[in-house]
PDB file of N, CA and C in Angstrom:
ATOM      1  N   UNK A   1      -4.762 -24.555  11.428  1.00  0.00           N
ATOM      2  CA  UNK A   1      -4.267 -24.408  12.766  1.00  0.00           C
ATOM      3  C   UNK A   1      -4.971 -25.386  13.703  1.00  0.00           C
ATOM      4  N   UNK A   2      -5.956 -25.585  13.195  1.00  0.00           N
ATOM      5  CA  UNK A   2      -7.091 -27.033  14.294  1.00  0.00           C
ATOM      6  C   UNK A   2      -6.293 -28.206  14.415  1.00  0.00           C
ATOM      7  N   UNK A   3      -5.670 -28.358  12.794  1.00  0.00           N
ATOM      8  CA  UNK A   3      -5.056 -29.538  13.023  1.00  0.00           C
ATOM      9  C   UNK A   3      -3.890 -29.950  13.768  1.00  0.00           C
ATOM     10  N   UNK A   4      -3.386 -28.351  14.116  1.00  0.00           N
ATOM     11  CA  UNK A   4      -2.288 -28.830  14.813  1.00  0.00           C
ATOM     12  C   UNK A   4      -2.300 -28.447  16.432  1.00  0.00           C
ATOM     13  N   UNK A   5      -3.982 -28.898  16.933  1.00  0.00           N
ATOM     14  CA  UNK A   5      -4.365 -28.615  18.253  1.00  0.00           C
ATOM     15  C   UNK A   5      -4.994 -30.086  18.325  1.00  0.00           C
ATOM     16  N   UNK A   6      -4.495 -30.155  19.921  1.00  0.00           N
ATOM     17  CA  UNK A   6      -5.290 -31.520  20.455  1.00  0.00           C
ATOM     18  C   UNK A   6      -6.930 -31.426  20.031  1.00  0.00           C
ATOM     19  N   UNK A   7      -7.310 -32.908  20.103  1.00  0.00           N
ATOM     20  CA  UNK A   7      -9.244 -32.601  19.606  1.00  0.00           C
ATOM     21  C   UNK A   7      -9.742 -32.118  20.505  1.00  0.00           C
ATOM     22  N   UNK A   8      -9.173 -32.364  21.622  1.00  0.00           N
ATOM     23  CA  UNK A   8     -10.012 -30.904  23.054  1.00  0.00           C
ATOM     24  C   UNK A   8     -10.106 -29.814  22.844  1.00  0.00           C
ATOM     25  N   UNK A   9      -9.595 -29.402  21.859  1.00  0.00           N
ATOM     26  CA  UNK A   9      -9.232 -27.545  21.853  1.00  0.00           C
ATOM     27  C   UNK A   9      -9.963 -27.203  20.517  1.00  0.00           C
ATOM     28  N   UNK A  10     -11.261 -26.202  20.818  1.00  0.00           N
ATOM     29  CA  UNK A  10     -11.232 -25.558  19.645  1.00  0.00           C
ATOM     30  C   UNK A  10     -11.254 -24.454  19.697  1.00  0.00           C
ATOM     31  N   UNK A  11     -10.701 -24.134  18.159  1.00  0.00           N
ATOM     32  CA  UNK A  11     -10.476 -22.541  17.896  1.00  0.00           C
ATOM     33  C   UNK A  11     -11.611 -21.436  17.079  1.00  0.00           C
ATOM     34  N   UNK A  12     -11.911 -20.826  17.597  1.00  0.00           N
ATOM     35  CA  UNK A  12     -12.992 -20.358  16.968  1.00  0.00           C
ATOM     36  C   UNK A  12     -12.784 -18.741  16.446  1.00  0.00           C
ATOM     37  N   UNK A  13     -13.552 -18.181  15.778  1.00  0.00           N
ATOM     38  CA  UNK A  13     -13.254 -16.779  15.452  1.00  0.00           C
ATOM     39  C   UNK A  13     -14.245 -16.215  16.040  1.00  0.00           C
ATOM     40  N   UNK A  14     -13.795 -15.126  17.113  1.00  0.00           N
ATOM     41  CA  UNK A  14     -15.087 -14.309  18.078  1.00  0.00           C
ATOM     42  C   UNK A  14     -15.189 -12.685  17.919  1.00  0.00           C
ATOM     43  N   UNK A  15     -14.266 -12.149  16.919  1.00  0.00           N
ATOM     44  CA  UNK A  15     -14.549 -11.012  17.205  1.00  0.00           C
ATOM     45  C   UNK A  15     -13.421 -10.944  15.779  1.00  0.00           C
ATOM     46  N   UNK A  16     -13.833  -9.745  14.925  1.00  0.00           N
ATOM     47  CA  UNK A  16     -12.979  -9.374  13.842  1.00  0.00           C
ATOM     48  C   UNK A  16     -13.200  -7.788  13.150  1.00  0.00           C
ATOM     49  N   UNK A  17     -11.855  -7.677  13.503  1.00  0.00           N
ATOM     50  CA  UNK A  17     -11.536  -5.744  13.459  1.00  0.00           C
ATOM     51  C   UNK A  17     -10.756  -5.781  12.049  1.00  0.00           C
ATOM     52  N   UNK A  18     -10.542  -6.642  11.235  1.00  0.00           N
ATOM     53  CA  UNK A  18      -9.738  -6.129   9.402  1.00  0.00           C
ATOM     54  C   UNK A  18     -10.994  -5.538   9.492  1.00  0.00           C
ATOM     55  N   UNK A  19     -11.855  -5.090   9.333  1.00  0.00           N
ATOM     56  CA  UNK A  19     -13.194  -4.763   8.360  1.00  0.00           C
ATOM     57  C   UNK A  19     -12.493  -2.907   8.633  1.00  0.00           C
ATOM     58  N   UNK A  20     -12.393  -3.028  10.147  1.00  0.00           N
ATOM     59  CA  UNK A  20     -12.313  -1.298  10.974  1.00  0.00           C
ATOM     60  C   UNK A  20     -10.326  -0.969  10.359  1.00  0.00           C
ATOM     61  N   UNK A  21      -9.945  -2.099  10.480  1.00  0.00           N
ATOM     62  CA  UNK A  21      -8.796  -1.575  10.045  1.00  0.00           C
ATOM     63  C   UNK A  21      -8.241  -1.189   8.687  1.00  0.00           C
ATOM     64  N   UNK A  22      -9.021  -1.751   7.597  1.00  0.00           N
ATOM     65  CA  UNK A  22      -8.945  -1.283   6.477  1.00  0.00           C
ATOM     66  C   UNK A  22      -9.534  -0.296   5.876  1.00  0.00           C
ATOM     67  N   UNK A  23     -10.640  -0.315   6.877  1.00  0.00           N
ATOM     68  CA  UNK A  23     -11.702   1.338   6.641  1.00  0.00           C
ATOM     69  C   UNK A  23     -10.400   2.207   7.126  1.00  0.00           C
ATOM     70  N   UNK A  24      -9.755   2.490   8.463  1.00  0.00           N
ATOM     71  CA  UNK A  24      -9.002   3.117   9.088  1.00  0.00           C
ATOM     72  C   UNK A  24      -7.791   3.383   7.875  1.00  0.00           C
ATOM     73  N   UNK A  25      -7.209   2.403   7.658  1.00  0.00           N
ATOM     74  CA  UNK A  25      -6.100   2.776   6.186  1.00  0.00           C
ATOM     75  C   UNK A  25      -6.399   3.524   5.027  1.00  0.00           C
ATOM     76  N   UNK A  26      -7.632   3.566   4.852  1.00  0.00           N
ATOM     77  CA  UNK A  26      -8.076   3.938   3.540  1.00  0.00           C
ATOM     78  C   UNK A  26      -8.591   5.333   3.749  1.00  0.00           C
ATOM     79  N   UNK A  27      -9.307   5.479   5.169  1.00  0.00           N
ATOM     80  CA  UNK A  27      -9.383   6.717   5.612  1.00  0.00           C
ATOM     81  C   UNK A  27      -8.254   7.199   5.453  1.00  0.00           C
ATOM     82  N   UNK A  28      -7.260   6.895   5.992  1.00  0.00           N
ATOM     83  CA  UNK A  28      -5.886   8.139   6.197  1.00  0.00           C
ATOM     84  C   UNK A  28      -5.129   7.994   4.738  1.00  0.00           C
ATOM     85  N   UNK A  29      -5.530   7.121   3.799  1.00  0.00           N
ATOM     86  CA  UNK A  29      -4.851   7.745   2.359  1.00  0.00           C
ATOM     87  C   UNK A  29      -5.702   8.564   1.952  1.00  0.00           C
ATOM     88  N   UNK A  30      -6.827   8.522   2.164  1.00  0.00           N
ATOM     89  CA  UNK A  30      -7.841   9.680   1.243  1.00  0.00           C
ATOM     90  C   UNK A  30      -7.478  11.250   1.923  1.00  0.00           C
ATOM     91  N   UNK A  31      -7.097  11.037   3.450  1.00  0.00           N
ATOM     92  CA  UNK A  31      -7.192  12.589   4.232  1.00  0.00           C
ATOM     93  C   UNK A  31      -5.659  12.663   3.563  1.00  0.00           C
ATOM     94  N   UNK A  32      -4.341  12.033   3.689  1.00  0.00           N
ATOM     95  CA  UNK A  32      -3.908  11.991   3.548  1.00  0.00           C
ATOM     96  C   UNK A  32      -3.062  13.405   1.994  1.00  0.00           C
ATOM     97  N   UNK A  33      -3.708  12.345   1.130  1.00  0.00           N
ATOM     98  CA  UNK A  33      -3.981  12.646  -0.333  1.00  0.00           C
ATOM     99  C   UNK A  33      -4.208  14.079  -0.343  1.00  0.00           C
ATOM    100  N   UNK A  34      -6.023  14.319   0.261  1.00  0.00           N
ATOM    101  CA  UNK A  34      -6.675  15.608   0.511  1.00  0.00           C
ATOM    102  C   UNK A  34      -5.783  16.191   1.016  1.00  0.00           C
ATOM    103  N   UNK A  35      -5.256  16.238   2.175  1.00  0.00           N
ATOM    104  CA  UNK A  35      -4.076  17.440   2.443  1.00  0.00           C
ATOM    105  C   UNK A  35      -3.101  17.742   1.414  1.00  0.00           C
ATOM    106  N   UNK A  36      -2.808  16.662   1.107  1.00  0.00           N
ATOM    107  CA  UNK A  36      -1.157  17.014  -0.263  1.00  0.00           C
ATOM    108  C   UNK A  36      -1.771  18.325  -1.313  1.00  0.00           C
ATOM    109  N   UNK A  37      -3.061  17.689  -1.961  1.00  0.00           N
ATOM    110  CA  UNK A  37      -3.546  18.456  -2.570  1.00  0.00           C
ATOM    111  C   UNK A  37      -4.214  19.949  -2.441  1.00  0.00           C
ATOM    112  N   UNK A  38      -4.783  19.774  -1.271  1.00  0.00           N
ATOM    113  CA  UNK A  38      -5.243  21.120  -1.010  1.00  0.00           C
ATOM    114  C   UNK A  38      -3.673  22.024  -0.194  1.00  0.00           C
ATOM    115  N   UNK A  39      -2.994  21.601  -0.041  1.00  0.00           N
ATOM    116  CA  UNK A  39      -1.528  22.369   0.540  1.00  0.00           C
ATOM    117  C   UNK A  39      -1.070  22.595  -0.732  1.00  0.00           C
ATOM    118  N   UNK A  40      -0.694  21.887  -1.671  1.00  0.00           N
ATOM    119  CA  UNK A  40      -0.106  21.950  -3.074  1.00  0.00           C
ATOM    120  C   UNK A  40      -1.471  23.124  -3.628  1.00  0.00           C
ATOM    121  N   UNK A  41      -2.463  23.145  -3.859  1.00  0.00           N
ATOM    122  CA  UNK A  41      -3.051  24.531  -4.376  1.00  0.00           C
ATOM    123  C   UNK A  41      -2.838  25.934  -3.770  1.00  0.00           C
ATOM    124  N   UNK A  42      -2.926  25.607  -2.241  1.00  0.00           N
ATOM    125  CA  UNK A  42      -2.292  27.055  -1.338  1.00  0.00           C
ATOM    126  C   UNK A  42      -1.160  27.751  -2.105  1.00  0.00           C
ATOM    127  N   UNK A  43       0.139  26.520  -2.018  1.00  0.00           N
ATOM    128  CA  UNK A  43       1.172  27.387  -2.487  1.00  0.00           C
ATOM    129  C   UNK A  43       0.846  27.998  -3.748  1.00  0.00           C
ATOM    130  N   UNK A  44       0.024  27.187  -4.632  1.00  0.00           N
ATOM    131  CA  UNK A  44       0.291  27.188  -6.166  1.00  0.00           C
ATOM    132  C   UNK A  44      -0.646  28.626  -6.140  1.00  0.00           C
ATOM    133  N   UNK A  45      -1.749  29.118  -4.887  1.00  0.00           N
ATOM    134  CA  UNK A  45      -2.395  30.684  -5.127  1.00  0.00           C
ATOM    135  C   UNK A  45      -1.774  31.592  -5.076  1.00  0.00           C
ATOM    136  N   UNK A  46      -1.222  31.189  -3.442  1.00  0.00           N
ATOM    137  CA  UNK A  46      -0.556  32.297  -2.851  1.00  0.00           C
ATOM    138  C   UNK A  46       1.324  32.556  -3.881  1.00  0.00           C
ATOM    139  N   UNK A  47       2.015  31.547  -3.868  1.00  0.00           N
ATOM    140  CA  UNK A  47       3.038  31.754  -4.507  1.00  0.00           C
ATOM    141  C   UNK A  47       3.194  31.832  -6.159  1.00  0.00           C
ATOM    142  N   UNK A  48       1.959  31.739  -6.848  1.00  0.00           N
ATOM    143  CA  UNK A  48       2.249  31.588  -8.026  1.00  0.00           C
ATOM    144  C   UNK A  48       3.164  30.273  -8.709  1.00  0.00           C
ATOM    145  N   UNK A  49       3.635  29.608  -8.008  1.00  0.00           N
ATOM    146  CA  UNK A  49       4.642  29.058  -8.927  1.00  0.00           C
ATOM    147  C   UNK A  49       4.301  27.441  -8.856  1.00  0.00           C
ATOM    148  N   UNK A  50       4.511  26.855 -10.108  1.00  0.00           N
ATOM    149  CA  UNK A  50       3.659  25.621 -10.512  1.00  0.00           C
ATOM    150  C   UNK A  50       4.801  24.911  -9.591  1.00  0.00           C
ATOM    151  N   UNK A  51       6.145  24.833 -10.143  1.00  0.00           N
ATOM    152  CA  UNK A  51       7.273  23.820  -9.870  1.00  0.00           C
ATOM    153  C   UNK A  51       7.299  23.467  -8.079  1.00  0.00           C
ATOM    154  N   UNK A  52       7.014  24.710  -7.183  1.00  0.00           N
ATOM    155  CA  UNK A  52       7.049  24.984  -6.176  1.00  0.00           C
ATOM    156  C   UNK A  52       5.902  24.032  -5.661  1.00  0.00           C
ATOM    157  N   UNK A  53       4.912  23.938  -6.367  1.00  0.00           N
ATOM    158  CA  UNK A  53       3.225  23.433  -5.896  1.00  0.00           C
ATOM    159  C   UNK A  53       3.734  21.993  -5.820  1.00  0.00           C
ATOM    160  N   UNK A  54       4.002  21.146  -7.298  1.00  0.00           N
ATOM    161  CA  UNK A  54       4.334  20.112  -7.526  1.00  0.00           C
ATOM    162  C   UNK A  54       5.358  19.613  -6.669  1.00  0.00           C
ATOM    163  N   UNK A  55       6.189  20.404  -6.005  1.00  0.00           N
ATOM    164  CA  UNK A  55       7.348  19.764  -5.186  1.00  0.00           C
ATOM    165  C   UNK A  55       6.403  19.238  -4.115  1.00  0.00           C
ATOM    166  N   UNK A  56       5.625  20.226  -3.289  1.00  0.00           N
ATOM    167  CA  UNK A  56       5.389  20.176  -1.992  1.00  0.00           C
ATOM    168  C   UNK A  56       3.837  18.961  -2.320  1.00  0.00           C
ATOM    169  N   UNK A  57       3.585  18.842  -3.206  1.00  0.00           N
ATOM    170  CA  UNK A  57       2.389  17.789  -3.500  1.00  0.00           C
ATOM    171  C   UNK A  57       2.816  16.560  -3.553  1.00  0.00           C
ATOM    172  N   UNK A  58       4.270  16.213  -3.786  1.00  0.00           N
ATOM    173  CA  UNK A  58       5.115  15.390  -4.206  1.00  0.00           C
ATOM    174  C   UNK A  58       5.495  14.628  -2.830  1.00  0.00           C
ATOM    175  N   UNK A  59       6.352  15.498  -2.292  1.00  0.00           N
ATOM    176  CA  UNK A  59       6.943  15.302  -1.033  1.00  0.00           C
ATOM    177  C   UNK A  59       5.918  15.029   0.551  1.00  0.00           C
ATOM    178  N   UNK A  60       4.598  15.309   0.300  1.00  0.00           N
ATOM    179  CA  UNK A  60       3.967  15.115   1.527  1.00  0.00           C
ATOM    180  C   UNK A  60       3.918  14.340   1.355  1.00  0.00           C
ATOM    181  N   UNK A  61       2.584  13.027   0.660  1.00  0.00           N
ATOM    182  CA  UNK A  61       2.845  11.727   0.888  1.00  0.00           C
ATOM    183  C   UNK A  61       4.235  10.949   1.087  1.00  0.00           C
ATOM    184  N   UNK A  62       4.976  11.529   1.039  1.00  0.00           N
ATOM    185  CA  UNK A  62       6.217   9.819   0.542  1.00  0.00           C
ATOM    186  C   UNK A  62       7.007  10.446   2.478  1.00  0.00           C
ATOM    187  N   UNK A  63       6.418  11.167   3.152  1.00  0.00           N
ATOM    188  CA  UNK A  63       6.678  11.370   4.714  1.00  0.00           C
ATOM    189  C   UNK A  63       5.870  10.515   5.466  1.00  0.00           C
ATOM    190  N   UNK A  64       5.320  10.032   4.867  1.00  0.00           N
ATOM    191  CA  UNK A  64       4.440   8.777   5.694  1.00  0.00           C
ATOM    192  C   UNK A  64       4.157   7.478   5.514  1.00  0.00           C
TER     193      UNK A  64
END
């Protein structure tokens, strides 16, 4: 990108947030995840039923 700036102009890097934003992504797949799973065991106590667990473990992630 320098090269395609007059030699008066430089570009420099002053400040950089990927580091916070990929922490931030990775945070919300792990909470993410953690909810599917711990909601998918609720049902699977309280309702007994495996097929029922697996649906709702299934279906939370793919809402986001």
């Amino acid at each position: 990108m320098q090269s395609l700036l007059p030699d008066d102009i430089k570009v420099t890097l002053s400040f950089d947030q990927s580091t916070y934003v990929k922490n931030s992504i990775r945070g919300l797949l792990v909470e993410g995840a953690l909810g599917a799973i711990l909601t998918g065991l609720m049902v699977l106590l309280f309702l007994r039923d495996l097929r029922s667990a697996l649906i709702v473990v299934t279906t939370i992630p793919s809402r986001y």
